[in-house]
PDB file of N, CA and C in Angstrom:
ATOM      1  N   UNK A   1      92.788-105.074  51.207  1.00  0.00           N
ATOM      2  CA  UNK A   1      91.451-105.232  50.701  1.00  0.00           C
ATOM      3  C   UNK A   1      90.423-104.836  51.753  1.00  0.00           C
ATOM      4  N   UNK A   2      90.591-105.234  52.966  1.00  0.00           N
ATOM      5  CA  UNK A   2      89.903-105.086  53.866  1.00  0.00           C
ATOM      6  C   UNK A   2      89.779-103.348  54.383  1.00  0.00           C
ATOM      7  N   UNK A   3      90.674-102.765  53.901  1.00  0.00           N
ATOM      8  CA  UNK A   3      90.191-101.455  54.621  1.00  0.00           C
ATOM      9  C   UNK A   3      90.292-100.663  53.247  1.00  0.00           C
ATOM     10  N   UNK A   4      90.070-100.637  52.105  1.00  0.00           N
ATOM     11  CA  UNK A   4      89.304-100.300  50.644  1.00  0.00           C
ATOM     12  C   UNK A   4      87.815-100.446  50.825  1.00  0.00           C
ATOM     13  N   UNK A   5      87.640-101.782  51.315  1.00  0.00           N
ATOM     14  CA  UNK A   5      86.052-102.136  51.814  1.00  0.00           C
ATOM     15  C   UNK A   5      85.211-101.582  52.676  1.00  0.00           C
ATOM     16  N   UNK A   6      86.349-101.481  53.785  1.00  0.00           N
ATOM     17  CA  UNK A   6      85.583-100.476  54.705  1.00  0.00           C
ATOM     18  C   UNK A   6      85.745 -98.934  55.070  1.00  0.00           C
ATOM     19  N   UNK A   7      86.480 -98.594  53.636  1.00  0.00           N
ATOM     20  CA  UNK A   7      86.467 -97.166  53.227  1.00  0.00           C
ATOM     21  C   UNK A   7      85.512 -97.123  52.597  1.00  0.00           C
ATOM     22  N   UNK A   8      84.469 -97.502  51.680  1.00  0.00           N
ATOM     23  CA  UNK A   8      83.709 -97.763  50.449  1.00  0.00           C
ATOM     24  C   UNK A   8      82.021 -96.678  51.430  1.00  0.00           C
ATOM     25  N   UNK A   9      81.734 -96.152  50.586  1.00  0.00           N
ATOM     26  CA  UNK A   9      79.850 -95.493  51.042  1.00  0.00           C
ATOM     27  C   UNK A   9      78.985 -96.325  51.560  1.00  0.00           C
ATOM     28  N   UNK A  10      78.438 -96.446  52.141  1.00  0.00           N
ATOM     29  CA  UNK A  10      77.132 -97.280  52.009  1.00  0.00           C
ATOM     30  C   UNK A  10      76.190 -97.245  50.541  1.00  0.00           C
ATOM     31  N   UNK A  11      76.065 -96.124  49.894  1.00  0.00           N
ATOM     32  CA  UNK A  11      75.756 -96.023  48.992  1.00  0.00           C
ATOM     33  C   UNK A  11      76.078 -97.118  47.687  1.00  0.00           C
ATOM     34  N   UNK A  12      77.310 -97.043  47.364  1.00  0.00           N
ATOM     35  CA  UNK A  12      78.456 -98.245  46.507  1.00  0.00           C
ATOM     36  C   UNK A  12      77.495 -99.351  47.022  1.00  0.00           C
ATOM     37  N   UNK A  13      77.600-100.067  48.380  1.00  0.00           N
ATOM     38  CA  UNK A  13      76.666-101.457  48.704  1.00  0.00           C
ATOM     39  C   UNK A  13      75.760-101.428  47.859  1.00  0.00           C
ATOM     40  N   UNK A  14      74.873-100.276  48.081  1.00  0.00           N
ATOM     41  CA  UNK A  14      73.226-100.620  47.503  1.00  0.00           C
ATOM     42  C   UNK A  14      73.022-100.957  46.010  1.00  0.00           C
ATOM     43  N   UNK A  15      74.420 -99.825  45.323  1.00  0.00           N
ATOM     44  CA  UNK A  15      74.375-100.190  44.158  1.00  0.00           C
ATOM     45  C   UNK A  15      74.790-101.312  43.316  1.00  0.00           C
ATOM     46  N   UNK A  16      75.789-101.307  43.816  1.00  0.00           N
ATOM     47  CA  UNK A  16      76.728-102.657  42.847  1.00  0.00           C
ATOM     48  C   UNK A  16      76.731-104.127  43.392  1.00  0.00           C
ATOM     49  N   UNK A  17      76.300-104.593  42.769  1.00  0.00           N
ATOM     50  CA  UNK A  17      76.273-106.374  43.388  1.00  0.00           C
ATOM     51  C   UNK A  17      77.403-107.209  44.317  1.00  0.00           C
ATOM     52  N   UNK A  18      78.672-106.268  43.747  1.00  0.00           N
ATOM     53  CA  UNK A  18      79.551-106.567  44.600  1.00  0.00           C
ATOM     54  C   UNK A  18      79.964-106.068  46.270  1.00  0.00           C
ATOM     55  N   UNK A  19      78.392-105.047  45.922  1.00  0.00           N
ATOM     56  CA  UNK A  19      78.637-104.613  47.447  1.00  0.00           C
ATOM     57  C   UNK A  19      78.370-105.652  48.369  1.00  0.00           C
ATOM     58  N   UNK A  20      77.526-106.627  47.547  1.00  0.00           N
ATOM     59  CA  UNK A  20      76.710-107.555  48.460  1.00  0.00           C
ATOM     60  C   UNK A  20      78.007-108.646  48.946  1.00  0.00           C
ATOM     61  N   UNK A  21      79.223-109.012  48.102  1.00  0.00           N
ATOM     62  CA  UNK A  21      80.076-109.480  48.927  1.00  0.00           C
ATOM     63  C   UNK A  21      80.671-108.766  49.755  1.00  0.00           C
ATOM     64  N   UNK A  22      81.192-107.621  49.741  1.00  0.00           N
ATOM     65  CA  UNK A  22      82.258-107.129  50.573  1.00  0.00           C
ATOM     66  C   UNK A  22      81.142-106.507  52.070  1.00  0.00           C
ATOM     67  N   UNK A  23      79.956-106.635  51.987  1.00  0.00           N
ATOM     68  CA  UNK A  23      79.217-106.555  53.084  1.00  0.00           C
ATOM     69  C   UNK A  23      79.529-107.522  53.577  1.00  0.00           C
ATOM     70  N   UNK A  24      79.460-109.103  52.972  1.00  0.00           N
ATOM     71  CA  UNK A  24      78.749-110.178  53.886  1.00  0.00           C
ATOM     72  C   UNK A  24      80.482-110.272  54.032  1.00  0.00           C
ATOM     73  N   UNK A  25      81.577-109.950  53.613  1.00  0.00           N
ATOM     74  CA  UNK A  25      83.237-110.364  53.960  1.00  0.00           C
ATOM     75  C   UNK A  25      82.904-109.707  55.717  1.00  0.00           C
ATOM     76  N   UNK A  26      83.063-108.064  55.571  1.00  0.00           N
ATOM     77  CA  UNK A  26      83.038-107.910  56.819  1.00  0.00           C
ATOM     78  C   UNK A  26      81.927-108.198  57.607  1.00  0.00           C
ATOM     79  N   UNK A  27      80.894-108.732  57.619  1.00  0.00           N
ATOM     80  CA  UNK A  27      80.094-109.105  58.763  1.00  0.00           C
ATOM     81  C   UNK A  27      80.644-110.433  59.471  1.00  0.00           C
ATOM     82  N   UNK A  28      81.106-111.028  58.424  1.00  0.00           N
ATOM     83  CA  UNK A  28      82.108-112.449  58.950  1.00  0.00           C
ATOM     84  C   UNK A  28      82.787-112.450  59.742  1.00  0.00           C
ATOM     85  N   UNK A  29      83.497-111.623  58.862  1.00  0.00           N
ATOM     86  CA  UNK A  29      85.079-111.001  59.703  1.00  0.00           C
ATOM     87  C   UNK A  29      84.692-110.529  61.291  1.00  0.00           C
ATOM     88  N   UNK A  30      83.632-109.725  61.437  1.00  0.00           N
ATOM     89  CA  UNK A  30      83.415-109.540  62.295  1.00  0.00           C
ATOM     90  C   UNK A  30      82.449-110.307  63.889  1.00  0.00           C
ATOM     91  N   UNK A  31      82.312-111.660  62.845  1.00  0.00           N
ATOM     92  CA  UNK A  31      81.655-112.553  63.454  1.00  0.00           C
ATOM     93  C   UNK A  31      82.719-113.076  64.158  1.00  0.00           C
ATOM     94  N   UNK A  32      83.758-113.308  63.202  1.00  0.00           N
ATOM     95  CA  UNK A  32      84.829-114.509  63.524  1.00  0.00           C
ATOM     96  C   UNK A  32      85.637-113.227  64.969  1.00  0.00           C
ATOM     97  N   UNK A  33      85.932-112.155  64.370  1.00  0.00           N
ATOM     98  CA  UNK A  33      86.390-111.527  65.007  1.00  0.00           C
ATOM     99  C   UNK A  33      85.829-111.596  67.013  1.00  0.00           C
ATOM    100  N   UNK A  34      84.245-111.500  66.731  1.00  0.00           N
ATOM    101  CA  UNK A  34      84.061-111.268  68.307  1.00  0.00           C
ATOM    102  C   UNK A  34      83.788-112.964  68.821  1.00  0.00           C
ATOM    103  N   UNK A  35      84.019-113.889  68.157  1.00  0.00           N
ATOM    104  CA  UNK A  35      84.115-115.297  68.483  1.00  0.00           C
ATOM    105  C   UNK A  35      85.358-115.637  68.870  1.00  0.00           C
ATOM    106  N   UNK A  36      86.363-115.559  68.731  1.00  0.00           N
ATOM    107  CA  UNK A  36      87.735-115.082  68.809  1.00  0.00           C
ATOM    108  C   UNK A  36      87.973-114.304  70.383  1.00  0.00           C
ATOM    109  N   UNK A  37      87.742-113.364  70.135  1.00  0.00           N
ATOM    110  CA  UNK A  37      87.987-112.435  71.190  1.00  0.00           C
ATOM    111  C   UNK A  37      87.125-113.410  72.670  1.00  0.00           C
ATOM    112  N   UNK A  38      85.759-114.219  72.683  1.00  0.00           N
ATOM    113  CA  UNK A  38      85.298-114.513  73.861  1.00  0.00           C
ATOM    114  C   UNK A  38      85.735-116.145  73.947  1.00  0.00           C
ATOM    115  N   UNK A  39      86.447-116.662  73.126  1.00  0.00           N
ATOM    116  CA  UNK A  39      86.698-117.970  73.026  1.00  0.00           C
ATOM    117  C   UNK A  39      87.928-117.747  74.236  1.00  0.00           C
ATOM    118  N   UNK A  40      88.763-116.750  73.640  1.00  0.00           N
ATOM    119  CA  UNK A  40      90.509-116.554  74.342  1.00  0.00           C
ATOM    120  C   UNK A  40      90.500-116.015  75.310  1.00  0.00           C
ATOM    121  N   UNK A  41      89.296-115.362  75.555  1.00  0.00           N
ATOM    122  CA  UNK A  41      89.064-114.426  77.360  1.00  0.00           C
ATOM    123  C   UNK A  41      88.409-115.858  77.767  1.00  0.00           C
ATOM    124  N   UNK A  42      87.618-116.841  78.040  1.00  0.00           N
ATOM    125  CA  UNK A  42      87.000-117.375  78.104  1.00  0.00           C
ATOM    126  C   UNK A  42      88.569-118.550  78.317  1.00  0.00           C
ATOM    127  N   UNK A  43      89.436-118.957  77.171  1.00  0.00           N
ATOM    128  CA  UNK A  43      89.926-120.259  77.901  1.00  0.00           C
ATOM    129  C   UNK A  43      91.035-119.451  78.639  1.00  0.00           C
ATOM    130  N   UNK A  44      91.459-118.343  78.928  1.00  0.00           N
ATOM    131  CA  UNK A  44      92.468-117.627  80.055  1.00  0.00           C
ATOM    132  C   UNK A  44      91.893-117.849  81.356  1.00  0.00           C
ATOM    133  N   UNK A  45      90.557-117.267  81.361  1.00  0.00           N
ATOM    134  CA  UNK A  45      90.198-117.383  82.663  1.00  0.00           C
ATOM    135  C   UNK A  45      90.064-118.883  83.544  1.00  0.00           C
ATOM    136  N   UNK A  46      89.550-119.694  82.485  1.00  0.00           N
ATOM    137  CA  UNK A  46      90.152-121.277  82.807  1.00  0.00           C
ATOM    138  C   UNK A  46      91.139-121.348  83.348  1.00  0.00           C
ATOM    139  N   UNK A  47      92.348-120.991  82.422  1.00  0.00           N
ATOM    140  CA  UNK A  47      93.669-121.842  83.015  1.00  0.00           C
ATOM    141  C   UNK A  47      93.604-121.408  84.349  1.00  0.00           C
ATOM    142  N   UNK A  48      93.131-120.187  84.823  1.00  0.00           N
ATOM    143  CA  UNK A  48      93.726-119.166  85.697  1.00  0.00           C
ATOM    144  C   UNK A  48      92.729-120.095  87.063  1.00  0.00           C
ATOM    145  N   UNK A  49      91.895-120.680  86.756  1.00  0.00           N
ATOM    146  CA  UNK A  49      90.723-121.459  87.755  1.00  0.00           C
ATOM    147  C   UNK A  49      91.334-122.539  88.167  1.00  0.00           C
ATOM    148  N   UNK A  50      92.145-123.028  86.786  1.00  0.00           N
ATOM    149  CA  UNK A  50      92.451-124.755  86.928  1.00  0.00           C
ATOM    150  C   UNK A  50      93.940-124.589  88.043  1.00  0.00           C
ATOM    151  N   UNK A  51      94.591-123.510  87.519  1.00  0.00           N
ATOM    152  CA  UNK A  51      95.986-123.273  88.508  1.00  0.00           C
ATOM    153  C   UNK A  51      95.324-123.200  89.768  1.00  0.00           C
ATOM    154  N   UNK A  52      94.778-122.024  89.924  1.00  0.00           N
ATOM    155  CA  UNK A  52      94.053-121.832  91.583  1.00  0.00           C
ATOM    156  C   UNK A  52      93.810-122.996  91.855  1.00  0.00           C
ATOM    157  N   UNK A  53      93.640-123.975  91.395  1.00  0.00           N
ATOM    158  CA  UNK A  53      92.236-124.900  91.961  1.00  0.00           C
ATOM    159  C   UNK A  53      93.190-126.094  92.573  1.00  0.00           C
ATOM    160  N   UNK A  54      94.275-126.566  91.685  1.00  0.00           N
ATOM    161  CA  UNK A  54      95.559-126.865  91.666  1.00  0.00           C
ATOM    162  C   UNK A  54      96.257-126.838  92.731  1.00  0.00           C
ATOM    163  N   UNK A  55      96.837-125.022  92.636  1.00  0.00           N
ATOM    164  CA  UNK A  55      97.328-124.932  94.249  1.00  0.00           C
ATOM    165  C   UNK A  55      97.055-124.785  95.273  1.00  0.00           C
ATOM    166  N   UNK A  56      95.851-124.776  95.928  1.00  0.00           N
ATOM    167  CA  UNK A  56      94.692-125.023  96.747  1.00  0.00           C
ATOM    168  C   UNK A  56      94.915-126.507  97.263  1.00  0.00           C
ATOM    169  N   UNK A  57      94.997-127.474  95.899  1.00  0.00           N
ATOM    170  CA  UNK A  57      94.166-128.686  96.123  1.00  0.00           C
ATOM    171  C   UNK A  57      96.436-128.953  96.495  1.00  0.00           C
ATOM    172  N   UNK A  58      97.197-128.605  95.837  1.00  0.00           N
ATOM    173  CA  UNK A  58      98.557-128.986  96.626  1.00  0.00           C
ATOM    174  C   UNK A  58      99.045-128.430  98.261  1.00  0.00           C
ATOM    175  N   UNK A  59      98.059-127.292  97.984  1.00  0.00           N
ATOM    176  CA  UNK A  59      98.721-126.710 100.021  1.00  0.00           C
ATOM    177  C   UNK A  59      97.885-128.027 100.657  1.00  0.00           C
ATOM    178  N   UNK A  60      96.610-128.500 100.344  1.00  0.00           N
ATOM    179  CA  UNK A  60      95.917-129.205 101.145  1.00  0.00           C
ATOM    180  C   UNK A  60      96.258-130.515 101.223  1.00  0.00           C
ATOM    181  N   UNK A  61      96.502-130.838 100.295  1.00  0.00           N
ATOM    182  CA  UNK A  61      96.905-132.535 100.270  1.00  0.00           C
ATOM    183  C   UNK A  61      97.879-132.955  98.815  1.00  0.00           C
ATOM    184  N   UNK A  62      99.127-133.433  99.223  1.00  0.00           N
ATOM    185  CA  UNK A  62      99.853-134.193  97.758  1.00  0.00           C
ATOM    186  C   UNK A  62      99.428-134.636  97.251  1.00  0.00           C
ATOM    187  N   UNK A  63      99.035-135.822  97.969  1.00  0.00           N
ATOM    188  CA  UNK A  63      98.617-136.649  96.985  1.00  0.00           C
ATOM    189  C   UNK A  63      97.790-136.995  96.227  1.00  0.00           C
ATOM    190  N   UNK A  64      96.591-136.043  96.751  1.00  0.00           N
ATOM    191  CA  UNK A  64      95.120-135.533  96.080  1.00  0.00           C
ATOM    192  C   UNK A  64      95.895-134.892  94.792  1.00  0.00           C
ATOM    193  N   UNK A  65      96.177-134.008  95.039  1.00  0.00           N
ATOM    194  CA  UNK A  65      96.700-133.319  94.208  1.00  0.00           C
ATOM    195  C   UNK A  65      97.400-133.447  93.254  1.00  0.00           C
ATOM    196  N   UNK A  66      98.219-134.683  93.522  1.00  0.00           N
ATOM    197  CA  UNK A  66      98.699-135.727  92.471  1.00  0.00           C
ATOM    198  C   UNK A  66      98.057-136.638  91.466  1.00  0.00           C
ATOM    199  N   UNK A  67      97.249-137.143  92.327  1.00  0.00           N
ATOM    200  CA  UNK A  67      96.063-137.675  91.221  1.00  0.00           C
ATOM    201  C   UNK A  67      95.546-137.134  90.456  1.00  0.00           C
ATOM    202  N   UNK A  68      95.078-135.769  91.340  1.00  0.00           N
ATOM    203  CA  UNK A  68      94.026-134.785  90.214  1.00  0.00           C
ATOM    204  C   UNK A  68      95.011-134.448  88.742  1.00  0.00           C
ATOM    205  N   UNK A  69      96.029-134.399  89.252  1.00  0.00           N
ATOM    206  CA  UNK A  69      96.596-133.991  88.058  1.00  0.00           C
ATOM    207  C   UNK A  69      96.813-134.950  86.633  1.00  0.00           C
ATOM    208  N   UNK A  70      97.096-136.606  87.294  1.00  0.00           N
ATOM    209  CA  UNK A  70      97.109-137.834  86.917  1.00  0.00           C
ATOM    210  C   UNK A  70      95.746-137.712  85.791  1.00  0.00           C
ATOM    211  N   UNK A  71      94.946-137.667  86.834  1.00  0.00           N
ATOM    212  CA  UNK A  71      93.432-137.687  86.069  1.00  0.00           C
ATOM    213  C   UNK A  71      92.882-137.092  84.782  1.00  0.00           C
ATOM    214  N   UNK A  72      93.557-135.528  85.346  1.00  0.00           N
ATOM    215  CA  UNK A  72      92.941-134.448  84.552  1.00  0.00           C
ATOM    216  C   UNK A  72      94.305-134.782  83.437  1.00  0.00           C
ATOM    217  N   UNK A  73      95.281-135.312  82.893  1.00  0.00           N
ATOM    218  CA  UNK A  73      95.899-135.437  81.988  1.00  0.00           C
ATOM    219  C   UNK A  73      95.184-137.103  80.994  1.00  0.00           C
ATOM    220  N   UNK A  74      95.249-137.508  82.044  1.00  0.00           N
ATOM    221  CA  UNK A  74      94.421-138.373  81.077  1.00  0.00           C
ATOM    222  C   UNK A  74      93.167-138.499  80.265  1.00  0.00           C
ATOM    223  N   UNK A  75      92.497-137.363  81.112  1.00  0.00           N
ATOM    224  CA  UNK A  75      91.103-136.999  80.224  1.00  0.00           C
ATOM    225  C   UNK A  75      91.167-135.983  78.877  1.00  0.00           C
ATOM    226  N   UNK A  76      92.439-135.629  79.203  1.00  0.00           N
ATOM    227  CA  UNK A  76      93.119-134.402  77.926  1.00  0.00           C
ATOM    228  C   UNK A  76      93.407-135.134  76.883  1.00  0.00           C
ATOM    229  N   UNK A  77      94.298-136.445  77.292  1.00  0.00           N
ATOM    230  CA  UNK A  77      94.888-137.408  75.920  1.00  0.00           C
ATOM    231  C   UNK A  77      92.908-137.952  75.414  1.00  0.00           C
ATOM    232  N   UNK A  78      92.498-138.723  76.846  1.00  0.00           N
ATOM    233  CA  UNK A  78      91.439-139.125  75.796  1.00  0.00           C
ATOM    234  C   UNK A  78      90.164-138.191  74.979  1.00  0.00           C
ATOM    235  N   UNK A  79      90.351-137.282  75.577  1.00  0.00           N
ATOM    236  CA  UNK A  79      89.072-135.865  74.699  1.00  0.00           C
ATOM    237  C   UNK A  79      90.212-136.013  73.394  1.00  0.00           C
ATOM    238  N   UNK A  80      91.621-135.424  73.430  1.00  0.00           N
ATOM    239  CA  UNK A  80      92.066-135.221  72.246  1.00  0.00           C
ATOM    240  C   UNK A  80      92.558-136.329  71.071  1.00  0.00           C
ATOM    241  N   UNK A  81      92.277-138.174  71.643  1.00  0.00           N
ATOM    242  CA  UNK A  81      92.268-139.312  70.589  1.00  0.00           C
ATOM    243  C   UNK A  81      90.470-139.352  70.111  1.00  0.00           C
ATOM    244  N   UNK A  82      90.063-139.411  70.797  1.00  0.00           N
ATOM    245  CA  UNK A  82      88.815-138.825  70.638  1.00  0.00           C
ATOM    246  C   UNK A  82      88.417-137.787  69.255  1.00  0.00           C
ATOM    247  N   UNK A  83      89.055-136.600  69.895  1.00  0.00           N
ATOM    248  CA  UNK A  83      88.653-135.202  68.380  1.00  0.00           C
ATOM    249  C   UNK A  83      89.221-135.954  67.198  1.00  0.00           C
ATOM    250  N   UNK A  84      90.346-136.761  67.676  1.00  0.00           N
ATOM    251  CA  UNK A  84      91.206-137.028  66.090  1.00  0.00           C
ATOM    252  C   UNK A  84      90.425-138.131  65.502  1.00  0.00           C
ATOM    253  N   UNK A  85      90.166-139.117  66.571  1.00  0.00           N
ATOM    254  CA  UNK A  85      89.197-140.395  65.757  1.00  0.00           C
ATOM    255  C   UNK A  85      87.824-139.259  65.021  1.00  0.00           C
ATOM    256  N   UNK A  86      87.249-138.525  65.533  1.00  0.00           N
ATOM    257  CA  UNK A  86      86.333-138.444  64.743  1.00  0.00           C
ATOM    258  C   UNK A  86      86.720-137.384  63.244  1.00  0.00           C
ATOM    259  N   UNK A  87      87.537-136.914  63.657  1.00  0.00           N
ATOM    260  CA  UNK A  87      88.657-135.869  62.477  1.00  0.00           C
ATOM    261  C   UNK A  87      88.540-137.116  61.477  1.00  0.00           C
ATOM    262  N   UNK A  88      89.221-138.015  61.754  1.00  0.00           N
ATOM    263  CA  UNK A  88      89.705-139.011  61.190  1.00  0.00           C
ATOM    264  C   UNK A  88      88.160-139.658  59.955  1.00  0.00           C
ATOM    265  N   UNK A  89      87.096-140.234  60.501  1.00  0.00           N
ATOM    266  CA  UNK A  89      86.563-141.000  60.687  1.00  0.00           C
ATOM    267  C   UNK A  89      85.418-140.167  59.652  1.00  0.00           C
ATOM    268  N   UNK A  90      85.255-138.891  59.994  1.00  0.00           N
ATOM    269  CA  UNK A  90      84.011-137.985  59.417  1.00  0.00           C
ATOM    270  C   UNK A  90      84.756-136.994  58.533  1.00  0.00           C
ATOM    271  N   UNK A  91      85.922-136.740  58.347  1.00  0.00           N
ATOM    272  CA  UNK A  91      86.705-136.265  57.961  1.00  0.00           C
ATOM    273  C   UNK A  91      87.512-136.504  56.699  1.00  0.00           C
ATOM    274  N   UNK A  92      88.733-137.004  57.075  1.00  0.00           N
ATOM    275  CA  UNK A  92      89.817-137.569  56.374  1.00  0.00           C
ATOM    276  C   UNK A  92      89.229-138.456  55.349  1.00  0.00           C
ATOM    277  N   UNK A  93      88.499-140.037  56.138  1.00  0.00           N
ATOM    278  CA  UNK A  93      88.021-141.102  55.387  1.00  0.00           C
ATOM    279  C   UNK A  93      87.341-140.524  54.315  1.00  0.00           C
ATOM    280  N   UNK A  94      85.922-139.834  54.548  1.00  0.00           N
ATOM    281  CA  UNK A  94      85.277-139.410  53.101  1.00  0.00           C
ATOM    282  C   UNK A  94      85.651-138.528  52.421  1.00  0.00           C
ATOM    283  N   UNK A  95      86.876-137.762  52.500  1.00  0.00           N
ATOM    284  CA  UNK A  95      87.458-137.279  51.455  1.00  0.00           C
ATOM    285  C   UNK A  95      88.448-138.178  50.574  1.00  0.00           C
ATOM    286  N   UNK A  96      89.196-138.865  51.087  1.00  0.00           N
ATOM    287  CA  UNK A  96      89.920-139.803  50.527  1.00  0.00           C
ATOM    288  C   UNK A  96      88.960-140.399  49.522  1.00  0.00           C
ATOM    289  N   UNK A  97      88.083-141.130  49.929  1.00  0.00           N
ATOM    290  CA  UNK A  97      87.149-141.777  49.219  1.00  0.00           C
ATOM    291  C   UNK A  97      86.937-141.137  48.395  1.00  0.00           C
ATOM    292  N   UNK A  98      86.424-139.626  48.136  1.00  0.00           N
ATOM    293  CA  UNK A  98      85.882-138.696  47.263  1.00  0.00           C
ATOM    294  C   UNK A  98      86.992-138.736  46.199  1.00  0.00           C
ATOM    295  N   UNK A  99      88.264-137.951  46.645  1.00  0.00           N
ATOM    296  CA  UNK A  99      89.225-138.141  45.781  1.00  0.00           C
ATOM    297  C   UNK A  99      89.817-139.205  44.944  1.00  0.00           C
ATOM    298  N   UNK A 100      88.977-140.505  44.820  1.00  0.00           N
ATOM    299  CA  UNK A 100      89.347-141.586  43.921  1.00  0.00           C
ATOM    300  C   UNK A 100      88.441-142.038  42.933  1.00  0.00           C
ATOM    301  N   UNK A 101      87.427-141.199  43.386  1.00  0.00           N
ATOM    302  CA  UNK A 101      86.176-141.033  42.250  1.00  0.00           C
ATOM    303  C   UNK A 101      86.524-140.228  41.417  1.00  0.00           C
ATOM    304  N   UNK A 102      86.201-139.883  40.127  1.00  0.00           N
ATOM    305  CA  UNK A 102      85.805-139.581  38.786  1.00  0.00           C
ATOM    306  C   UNK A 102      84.615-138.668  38.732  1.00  0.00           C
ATOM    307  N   UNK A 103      84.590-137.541  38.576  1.00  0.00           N
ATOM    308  CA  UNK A 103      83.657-136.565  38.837  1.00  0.00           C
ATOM    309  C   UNK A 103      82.408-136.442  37.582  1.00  0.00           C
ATOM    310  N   UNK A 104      83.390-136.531  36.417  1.00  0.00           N
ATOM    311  CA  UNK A 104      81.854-136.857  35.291  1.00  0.00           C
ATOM    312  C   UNK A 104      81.215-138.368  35.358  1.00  0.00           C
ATOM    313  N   UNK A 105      81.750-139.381  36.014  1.00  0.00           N
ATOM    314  CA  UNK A 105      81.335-140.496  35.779  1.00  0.00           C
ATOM    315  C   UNK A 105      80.416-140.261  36.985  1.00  0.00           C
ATOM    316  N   UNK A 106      80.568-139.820  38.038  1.00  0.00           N
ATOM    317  CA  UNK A 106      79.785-139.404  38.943  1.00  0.00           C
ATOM    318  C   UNK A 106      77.864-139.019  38.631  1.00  0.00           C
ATOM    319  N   UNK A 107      78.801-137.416  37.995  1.00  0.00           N
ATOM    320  CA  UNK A 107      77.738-136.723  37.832  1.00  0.00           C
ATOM    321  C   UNK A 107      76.769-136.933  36.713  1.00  0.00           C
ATOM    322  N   UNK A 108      77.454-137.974  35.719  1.00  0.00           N
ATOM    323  CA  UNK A 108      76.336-138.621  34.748  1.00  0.00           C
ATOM    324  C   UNK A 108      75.362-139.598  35.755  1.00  0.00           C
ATOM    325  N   UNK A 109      76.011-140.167  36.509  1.00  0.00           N
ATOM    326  CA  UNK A 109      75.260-141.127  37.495  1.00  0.00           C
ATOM    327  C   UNK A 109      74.332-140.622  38.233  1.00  0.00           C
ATOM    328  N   UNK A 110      73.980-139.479  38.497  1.00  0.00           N
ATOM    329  CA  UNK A 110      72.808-138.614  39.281  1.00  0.00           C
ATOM    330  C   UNK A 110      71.466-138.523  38.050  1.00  0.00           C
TER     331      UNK A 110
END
């Protein structure tokens, strides 16, 4: 589908209404696309800081270096109980909820 679309005229866009989706598909695509691309250059060069930083901080001292590591794992579990409580919480909960409602009894109620 995707490369029918971006075989298509510019012309086809202007005319047919459906140009107006398969424009806004690939501008997405191409949103997501270069969000993507600087997210994954972006957490490589991390790891590549956190190792250096790592073996630096082990030629210089163990047991520094031990901790740091101690540390920096524990701030990983709590950032990631953290993402899930709020996954959970803003998430999960009000859909559940949603899904036990009745949608015309609902929408007569508005």
């Amino acid at each position: 589908m995707f490369n029918k679309v971006h075989s298509l005229y510019a012309k086809y866009f202007t005319e047919n209404k459906s140009g107006e989706i398969g424009t806004r598909v690939f501008v997405d695509v191409e949103k997501v696309k270069g969000y993507l691309t600087a997210t994954f250059g972006n957490i490589f060069i991390e790891m590549i800081v956190l190792i250096t930083v790592i073996g630096i901080i082990l030629v210089l001292n163990l047991k520094l270096a031990m901790i740091s590591i101690f540390l920096i794992s524990i701030q990983f579990l709590l950032a990631l109980g953290f993402s899930a409580a709020i996954g959970i919480i803003f998430g999960i909960a009000p859909a559940r909820k949603a899904s036990k409602l009745h949608p015309i009894d609902e929408l007569r109620s508005v």
